[in-house]
C-alpha atoms as a PDB file:
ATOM      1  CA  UNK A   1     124.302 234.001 224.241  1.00  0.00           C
ATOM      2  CA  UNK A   2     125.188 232.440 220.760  1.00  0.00           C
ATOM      3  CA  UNK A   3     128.457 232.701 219.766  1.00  0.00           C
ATOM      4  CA  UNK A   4     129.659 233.734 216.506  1.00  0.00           C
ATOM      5  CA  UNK A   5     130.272 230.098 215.187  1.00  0.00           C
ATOM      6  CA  UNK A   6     126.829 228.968 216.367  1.00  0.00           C
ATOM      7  CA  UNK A   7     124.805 231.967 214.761  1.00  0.00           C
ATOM      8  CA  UNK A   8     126.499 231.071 211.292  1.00  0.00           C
ATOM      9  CA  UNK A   9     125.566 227.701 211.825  1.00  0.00           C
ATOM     10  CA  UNK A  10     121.776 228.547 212.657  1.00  0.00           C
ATOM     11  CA  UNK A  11     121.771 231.031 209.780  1.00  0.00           C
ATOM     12  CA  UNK A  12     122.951 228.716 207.001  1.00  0.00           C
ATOM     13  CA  UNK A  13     120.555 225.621 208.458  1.00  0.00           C
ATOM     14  CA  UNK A  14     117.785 228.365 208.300  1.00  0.00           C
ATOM     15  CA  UNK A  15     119.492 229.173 204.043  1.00  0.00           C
ATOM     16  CA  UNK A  16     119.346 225.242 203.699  1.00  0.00           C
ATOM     17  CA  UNK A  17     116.095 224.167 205.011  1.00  0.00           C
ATOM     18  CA  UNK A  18     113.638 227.289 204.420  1.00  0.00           C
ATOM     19  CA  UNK A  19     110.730 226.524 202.194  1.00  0.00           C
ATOM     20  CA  UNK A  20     110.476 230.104 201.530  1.00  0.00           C
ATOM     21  CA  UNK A  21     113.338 231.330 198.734  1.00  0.00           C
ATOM     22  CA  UNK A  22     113.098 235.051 199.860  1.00  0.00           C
ATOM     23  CA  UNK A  23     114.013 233.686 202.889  1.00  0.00           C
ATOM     24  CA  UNK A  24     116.776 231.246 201.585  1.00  0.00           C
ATOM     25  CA  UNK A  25     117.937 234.114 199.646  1.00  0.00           C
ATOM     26  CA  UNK A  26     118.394 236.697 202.689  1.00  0.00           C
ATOM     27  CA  UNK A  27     119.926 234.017 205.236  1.00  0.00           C
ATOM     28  CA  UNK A  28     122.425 233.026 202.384  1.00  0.00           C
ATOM     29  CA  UNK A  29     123.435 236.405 201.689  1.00  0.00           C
ATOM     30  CA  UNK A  30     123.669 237.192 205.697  1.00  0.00           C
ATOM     31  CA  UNK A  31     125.416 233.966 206.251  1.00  0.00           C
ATOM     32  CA  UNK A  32     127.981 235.353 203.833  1.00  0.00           C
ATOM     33  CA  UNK A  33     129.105 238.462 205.344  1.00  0.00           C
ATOM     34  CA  UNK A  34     129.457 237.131 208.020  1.00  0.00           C
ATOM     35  CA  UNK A  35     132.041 234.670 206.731  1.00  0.00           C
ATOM     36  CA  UNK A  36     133.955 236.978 205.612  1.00  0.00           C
ATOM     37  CA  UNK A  37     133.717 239.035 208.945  1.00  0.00           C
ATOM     38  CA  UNK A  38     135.006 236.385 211.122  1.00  0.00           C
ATOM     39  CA  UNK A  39     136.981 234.963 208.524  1.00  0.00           C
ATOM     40  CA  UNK A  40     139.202 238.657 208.186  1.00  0.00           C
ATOM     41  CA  UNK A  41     138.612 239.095 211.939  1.00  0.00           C
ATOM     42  CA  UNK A  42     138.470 235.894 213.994  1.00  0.00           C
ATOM     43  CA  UNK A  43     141.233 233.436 214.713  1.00  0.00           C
ATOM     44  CA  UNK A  44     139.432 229.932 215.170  1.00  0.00           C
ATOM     45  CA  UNK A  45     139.164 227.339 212.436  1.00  0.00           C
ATOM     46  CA  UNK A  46     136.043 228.332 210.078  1.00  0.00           C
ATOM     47  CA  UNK A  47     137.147 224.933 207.305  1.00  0.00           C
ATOM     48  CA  UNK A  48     133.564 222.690 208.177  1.00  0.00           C
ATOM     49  CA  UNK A  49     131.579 226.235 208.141  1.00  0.00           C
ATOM     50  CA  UNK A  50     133.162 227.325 204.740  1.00  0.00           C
ATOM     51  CA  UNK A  51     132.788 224.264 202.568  1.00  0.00           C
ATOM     52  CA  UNK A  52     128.539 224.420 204.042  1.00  0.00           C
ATOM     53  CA  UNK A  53     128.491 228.050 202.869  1.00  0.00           C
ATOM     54  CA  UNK A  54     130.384 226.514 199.607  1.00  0.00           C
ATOM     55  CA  UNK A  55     127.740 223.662 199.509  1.00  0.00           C
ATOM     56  CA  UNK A  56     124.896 226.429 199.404  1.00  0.00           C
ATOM     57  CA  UNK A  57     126.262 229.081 197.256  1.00  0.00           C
ATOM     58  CA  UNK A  58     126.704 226.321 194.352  1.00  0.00           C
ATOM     59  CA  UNK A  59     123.632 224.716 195.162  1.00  0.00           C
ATOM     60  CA  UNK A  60     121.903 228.380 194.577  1.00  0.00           C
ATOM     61  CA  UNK A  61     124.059 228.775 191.530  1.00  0.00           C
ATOM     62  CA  UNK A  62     122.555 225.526 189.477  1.00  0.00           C
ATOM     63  CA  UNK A  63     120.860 225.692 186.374  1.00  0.00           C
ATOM     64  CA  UNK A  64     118.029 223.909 187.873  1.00  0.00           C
ATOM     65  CA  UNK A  65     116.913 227.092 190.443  1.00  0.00           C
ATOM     66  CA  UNK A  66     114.951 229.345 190.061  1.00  0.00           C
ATOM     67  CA  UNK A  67     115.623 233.075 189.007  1.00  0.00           C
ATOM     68  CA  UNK A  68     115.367 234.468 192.195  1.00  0.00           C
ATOM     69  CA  UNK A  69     117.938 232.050 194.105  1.00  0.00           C
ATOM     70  CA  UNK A  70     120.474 232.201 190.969  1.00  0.00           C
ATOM     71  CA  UNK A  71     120.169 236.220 191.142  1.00  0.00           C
ATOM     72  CA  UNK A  72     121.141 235.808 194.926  1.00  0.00           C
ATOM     73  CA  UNK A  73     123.811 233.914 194.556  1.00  0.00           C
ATOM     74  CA  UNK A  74     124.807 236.080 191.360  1.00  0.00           C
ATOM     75  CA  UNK A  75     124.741 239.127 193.864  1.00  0.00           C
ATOM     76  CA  UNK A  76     126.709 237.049 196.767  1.00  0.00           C
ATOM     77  CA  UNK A  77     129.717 236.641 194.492  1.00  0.00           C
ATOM     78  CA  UNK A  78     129.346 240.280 193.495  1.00  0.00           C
ATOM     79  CA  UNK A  79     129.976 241.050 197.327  1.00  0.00           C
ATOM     80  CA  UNK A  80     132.772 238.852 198.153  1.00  0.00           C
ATOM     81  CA  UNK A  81     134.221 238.978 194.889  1.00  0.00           C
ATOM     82  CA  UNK A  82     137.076 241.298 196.664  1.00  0.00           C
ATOM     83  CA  UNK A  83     136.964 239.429 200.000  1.00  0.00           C
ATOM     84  CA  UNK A  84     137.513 235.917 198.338  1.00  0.00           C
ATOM     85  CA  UNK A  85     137.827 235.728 194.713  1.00  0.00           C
ATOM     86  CA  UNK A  86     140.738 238.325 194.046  1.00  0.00           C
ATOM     87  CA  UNK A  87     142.058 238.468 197.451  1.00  0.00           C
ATOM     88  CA  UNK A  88     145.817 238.076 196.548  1.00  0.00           C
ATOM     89  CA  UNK A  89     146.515 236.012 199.978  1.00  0.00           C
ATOM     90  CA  UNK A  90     143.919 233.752 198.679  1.00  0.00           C
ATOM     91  CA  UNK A  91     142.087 233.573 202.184  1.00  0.00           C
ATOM     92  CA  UNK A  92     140.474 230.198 201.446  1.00  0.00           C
ATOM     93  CA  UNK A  93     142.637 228.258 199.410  1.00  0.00           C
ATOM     94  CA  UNK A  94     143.275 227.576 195.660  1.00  0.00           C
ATOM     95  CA  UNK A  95     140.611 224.853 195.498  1.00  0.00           C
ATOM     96  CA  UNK A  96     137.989 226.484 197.123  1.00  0.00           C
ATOM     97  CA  UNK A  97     138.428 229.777 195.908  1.00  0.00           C
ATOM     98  CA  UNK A  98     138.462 227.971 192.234  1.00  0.00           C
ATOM     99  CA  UNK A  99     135.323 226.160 193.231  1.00  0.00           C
ATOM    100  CA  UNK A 100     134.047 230.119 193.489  1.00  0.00           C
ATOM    101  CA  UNK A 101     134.848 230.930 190.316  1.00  0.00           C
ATOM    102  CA  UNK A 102     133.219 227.794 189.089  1.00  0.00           C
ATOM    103  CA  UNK A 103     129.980 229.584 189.947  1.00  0.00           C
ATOM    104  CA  UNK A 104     130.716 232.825 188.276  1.00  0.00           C
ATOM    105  CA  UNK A 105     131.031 231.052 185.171  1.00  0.00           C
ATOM    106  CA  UNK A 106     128.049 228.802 185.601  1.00  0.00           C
ATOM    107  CA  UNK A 107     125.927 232.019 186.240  1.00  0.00           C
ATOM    108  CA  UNK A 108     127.430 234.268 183.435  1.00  0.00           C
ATOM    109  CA  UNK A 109     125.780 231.489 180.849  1.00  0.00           C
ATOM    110  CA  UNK A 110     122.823 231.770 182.947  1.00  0.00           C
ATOM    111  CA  UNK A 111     119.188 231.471 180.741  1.00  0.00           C
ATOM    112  CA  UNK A 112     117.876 234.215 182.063  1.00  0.00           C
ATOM    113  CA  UNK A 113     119.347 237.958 181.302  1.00  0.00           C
ATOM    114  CA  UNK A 114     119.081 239.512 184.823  1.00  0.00           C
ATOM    115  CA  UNK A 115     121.234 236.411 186.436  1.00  0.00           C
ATOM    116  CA  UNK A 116     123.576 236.931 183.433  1.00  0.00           C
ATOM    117  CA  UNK A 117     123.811 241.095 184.240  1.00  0.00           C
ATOM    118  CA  UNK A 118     124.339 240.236 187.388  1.00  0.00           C
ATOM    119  CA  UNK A 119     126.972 237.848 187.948  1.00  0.00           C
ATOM    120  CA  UNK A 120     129.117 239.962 185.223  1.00  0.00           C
ATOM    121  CA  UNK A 121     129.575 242.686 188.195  1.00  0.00           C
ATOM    122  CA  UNK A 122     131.906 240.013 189.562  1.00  0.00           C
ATOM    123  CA  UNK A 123     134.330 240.913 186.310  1.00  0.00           C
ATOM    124  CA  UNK A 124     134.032 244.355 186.769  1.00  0.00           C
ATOM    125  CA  UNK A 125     134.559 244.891 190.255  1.00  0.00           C
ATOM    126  CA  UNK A 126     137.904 242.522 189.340  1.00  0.00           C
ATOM    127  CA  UNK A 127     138.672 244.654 186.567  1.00  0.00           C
ATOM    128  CA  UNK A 128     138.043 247.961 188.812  1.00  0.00           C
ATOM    129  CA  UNK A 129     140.876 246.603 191.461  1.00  0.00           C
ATOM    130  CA  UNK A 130     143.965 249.021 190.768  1.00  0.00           C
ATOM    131  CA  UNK A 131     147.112 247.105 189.984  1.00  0.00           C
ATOM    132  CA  UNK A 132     146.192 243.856 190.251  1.00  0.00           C
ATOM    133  CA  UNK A 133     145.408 243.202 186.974  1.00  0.00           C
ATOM    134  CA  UNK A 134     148.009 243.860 183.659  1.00  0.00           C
ATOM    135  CA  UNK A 135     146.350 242.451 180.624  1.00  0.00           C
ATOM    136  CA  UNK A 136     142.571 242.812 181.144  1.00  0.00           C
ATOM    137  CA  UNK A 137     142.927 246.002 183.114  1.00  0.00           C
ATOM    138  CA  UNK A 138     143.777 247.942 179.867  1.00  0.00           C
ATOM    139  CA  UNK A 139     139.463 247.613 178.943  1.00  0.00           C
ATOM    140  CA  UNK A 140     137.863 250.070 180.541  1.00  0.00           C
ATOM    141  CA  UNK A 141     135.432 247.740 183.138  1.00  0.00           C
ATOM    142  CA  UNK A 142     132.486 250.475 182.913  1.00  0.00           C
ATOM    143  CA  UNK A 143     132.036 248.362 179.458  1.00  0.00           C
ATOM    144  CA  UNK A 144     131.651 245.149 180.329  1.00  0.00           C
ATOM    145  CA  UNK A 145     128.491 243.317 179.524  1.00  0.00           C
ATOM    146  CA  UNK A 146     127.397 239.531 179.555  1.00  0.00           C
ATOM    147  CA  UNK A 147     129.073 238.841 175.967  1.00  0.00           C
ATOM    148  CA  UNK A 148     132.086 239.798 176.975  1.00  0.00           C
ATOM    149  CA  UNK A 149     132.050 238.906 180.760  1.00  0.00           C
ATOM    150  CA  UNK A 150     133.047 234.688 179.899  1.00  0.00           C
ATOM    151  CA  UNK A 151     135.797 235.586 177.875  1.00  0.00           C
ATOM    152  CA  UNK A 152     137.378 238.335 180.587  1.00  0.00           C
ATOM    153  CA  UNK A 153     136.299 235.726 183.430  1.00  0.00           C
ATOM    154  CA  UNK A 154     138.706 233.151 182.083  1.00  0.00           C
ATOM    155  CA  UNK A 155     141.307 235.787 181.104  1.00  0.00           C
ATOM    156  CA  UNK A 156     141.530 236.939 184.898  1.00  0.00           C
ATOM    157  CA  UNK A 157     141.345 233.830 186.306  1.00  0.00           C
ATOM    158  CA  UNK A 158     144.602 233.211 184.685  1.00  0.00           C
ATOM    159  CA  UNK A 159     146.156 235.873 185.597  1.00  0.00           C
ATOM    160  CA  UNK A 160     145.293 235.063 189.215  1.00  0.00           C
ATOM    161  CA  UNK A 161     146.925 231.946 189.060  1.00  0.00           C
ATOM    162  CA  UNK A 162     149.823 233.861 187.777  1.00  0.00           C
ATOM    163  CA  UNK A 163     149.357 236.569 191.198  1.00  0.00           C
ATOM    164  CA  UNK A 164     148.959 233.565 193.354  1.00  0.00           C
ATOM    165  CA  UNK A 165     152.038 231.624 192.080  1.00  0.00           C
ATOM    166  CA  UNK A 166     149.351 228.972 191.297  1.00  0.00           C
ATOM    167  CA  UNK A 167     149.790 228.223 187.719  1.00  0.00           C
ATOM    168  CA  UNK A 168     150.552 224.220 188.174  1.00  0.00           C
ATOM    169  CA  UNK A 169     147.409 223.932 190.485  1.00  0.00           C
ATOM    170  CA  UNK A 170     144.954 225.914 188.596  1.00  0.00           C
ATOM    171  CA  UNK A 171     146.268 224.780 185.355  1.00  0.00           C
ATOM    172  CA  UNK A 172     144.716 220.942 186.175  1.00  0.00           C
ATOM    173  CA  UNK A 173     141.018 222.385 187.587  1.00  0.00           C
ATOM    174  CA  UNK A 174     140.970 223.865 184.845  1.00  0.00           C
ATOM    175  CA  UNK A 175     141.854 221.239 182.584  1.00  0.00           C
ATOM    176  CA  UNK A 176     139.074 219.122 184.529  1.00  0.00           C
ATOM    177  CA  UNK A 177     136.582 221.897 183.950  1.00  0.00           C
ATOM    178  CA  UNK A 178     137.274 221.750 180.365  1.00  0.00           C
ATOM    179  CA  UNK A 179     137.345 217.856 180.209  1.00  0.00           C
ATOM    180  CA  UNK A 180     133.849 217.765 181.962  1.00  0.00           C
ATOM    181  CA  UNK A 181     133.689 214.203 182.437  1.00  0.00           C
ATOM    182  CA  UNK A 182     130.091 213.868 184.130  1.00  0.00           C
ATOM    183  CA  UNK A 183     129.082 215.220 180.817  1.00  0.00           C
ATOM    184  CA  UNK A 184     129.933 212.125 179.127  1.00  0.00           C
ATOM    185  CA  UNK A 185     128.743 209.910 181.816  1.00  0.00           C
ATOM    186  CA  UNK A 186     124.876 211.313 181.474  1.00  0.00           C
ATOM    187  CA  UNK A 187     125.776 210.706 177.235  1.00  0.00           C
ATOM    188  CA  UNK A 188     126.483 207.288 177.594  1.00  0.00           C
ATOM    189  CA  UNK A 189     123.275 206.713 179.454  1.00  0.00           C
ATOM    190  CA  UNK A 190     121.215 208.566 177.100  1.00  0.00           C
ATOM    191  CA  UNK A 191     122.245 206.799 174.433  1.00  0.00           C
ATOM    192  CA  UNK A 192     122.067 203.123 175.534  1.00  0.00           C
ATOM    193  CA  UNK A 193     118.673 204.203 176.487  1.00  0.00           C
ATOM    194  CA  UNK A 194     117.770 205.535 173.450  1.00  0.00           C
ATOM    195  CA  UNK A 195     116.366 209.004 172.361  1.00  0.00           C
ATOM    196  CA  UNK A 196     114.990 210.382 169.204  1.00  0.00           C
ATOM    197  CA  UNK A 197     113.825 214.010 169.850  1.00  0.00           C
ATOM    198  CA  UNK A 198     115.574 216.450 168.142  1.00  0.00           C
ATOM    199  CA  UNK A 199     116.943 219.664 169.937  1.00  0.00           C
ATOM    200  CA  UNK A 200     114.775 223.008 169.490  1.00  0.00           C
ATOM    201  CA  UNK A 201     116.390 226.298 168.691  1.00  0.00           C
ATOM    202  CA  UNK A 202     116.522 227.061 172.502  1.00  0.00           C
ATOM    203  CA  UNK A 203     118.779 223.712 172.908  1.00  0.00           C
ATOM    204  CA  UNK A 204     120.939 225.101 169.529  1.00  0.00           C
ATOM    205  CA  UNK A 205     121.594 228.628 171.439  1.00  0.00           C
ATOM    206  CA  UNK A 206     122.519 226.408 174.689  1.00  0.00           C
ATOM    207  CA  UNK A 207     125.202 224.046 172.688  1.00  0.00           C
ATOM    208  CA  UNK A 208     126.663 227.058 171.125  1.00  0.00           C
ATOM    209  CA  UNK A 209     127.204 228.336 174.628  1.00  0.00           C
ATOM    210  CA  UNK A 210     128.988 225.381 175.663  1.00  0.00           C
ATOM    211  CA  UNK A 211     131.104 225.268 172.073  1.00  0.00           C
ATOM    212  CA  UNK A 212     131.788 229.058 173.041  1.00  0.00           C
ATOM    213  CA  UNK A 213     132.780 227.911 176.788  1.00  0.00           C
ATOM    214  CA  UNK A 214     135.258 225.515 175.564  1.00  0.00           C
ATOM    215  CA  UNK A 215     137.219 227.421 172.957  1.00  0.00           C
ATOM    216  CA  UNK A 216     137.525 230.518 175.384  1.00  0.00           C
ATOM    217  CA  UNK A 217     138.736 228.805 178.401  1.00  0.00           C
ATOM    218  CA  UNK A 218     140.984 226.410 176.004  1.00  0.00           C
ATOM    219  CA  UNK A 219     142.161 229.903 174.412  1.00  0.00           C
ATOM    220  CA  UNK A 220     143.260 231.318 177.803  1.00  0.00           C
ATOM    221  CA  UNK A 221     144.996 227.978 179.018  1.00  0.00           C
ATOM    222  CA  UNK A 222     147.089 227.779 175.886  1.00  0.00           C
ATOM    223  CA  UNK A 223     148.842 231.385 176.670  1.00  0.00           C
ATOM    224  CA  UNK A 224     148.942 230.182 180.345  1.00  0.00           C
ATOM    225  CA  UNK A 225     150.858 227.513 179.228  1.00  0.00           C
ATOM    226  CA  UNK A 226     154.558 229.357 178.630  1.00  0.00           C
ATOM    227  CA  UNK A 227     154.260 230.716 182.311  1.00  0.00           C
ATOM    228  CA  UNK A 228     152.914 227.537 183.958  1.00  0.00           C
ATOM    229  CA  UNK A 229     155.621 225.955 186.332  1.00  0.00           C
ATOM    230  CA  UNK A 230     154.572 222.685 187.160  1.00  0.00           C
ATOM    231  CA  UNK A 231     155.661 220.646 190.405  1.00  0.00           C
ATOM    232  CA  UNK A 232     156.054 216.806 190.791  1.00  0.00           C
ATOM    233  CA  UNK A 233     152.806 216.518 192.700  1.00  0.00           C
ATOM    234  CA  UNK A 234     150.993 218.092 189.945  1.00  0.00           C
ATOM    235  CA  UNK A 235     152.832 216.661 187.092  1.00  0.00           C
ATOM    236  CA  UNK A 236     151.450 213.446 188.423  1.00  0.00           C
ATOM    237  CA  UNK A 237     147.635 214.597 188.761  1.00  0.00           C
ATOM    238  CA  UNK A 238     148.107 215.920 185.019  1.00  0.00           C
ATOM    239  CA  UNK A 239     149.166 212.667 184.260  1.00  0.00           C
ATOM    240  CA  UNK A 240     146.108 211.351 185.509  1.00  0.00           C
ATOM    241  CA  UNK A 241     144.268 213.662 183.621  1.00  0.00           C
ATOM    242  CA  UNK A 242     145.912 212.824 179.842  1.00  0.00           C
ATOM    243  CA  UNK A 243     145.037 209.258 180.921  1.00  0.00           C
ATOM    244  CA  UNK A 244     140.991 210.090 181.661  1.00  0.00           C
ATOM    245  CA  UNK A 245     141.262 212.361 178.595  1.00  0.00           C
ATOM    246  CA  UNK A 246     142.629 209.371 176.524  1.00  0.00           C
ATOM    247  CA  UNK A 247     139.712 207.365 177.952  1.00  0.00           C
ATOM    248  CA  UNK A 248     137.397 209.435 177.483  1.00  0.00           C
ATOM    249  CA  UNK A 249     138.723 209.776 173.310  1.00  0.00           C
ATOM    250  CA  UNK A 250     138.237 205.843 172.903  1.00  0.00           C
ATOM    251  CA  UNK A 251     134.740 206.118 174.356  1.00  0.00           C
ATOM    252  CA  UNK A 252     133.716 209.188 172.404  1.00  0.00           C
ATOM    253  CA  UNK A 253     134.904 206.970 169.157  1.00  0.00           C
ATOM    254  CA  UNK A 254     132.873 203.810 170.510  1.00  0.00           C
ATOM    255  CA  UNK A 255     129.555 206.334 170.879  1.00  0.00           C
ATOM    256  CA  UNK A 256     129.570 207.740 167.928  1.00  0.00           C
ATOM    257  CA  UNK A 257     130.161 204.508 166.010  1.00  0.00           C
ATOM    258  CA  UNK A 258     126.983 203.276 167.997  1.00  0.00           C
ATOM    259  CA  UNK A 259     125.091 206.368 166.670  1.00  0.00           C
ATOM    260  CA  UNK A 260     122.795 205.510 163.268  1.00  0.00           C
ATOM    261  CA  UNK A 261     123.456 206.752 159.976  1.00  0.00           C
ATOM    262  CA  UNK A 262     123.357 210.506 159.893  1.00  0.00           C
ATOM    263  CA  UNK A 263     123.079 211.299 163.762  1.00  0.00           C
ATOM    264  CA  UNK A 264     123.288 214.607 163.321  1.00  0.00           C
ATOM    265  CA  UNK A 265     119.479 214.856 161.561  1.00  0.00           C
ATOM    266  CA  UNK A 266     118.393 211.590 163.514  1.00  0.00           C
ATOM    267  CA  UNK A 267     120.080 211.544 166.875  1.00  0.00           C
ATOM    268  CA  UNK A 268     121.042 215.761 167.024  1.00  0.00           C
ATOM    269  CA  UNK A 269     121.414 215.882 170.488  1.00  0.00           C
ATOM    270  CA  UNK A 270     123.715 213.014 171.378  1.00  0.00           C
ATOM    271  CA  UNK A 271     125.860 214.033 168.327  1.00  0.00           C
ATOM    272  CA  UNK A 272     125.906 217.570 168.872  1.00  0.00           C
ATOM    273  CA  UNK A 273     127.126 216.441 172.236  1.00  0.00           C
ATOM    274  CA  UNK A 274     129.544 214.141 171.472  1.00  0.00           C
ATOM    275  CA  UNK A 275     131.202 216.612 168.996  1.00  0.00           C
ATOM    276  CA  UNK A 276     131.677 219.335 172.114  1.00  0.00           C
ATOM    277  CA  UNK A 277     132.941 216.239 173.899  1.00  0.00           C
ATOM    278  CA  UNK A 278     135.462 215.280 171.133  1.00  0.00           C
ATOM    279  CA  UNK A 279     136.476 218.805 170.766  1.00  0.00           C
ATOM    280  CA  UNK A 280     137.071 219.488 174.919  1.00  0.00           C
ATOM    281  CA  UNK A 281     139.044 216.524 174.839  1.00  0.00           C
ATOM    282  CA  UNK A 282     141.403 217.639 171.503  1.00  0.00           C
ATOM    283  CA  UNK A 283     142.223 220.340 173.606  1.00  0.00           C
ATOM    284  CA  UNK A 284     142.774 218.862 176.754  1.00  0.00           C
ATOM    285  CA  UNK A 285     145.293 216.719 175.224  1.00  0.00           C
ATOM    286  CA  UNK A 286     146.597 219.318 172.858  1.00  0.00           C
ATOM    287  CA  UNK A 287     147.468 221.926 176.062  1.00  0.00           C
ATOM    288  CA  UNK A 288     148.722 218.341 178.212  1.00  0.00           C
ATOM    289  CA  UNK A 289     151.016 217.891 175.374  1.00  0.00           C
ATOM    290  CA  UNK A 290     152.368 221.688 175.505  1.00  0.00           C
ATOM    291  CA  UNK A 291     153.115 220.932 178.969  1.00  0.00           C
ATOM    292  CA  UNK A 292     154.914 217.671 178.360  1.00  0.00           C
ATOM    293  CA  UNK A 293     152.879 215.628 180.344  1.00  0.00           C
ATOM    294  CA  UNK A 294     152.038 211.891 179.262  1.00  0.00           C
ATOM    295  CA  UNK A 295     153.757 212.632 175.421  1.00  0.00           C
ATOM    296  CA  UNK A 296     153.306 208.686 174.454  1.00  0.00           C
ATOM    297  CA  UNK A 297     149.627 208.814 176.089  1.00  0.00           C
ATOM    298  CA  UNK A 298     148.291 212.492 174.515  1.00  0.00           C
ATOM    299  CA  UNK A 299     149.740 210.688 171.421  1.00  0.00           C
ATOM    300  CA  UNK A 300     148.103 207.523 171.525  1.00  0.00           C
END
């Protein structure tokens, strides 16, 4: 007889290794209720078993996938968006739970419409929730479609924080998410390599998205900010972070001196890019500032 650890286990190999992506997409979606069955119901340490399920719900939310495995993981978040992602005892921690909501976000921006539809029942099951939410629970959630869904996703994360007593935590994750530093990594190389194609309509739509990303989630940190209570343990990891941000400003200025003369007609991409780049990091070190962290380096 296999007991209840085991059967996840063989359910989530069978997720992970399936060649088949109707089959990937029924063991993942099995595999997650029941996580959150034992995880409500049984007493034993679940921490190796959760990050694998974590591993394979983010893998299944990537651009990269196709439709069918980004609609199931759309439609798993849907399900345990009450379970895990508004939970007010925050069953599996800050991080994890953030890492979640890192996949709603992803899919909400998702190319195709049906992912999109999808992943925005995450925002209104969250907005359905009776008093839990103040703010965003004034808009009726029978209205909410995919242009509005980003904007309302970053609005209630903050006001989880807030329900949590996590506003120092969640306040640097999300700093990090809008710093996006592998972003800048995959720029350098790009452009040391060399490339002279210029972006397509479809690639216009997809840097808007981003721009649009930024200035929302930047929007809803700034009126975090006068609520945020920030411990010594964080102050230091913010610190950290208005030191990569700083960084990352002298090597944004280094790139786009290397660019030619009028990148944005010649090199559009890697310009385009380096202005979202320039433009996260502004606002990183605009909101560090607010929070008094690293004044002479947010300055420099």
């Amino acid at each position: 007889k296999m007991n209840p650890r085991k059967f996840l286990h063989w359910i989530m190999n069978i997720a992970n290794t399936s060649g088949s992506i109707e089959i990937q997409s029924i063991s993942l979606k099995f595999a997650s209720k029941l996580l959150v069955h034992l995880i409500q119901n049984w007493q034993e340490d679940l921490e190796s078993e959760t990050k694998q399920w974590l591993e394979l719900v983010s893998y299944c939310s990537e651009d990269e996938q196709q439709t069918d495995l980004r609609l199931a993981a759309a439609e798993i978040l849907v399900s345990i968006t009450p379970f895990f992602l508004t939970d007010q005892k925050l069953p599996l921690g800050l991080s994890d739970t953030l890492f979640l909501w890192r996949c709603v976000v992803q899919l909400l921006q998702s190319e195709e419409q049906i992912v999109r539809d999808t992943a925005v029942g995450v925002i209104r099951l969250a907005l359905s929730q009776e008093n839990t939410f103040r703010k965003t629970g004034e808009l009726d959630f029978h209205v909410v479609n995919a242009a509005l869904a980003l904007d309302l996703a970053f609005s209630l994360l903050c006001e989880l924080l807030q329900l949590w007593g996590q506003t120092g935590a969640g306040v640097s994750v999300l700093l990090e998410w809008l710093l996006k530093e592998d972003d800048l990594k995959d720029l350098k190389c790009t452009i040391v390599m060399g490339n002279d194609y210029l972006f397509d309509k479809g690639q216009a739509n997809f840097w808007a998205e981003k721009l649009t990303e930024v200035r929302q989630l930047s929007k809803h940190l700034l009126l975090l900010i006068p609520v945020t209570h920030v411990s010594s343990c964080e102050q230091r990891k913010l610190y950290q972070l208005a030191r990569l941000a700083s960084d990352q400003a002298q090597l944004v200025t280094q790139l786009l001196k290397e660019l030619p003369p009028t990148p944005e007609f010649s090199q559009s991409v890697e310009f385009t890019k380096l202005a979202i780049q320039n433009e996260r990091i502004s606002l990183c070190l605009k909101i560090l500032s607010l929070l008094e962290v690293g004044n002479g380096i947010c300055e420099s």
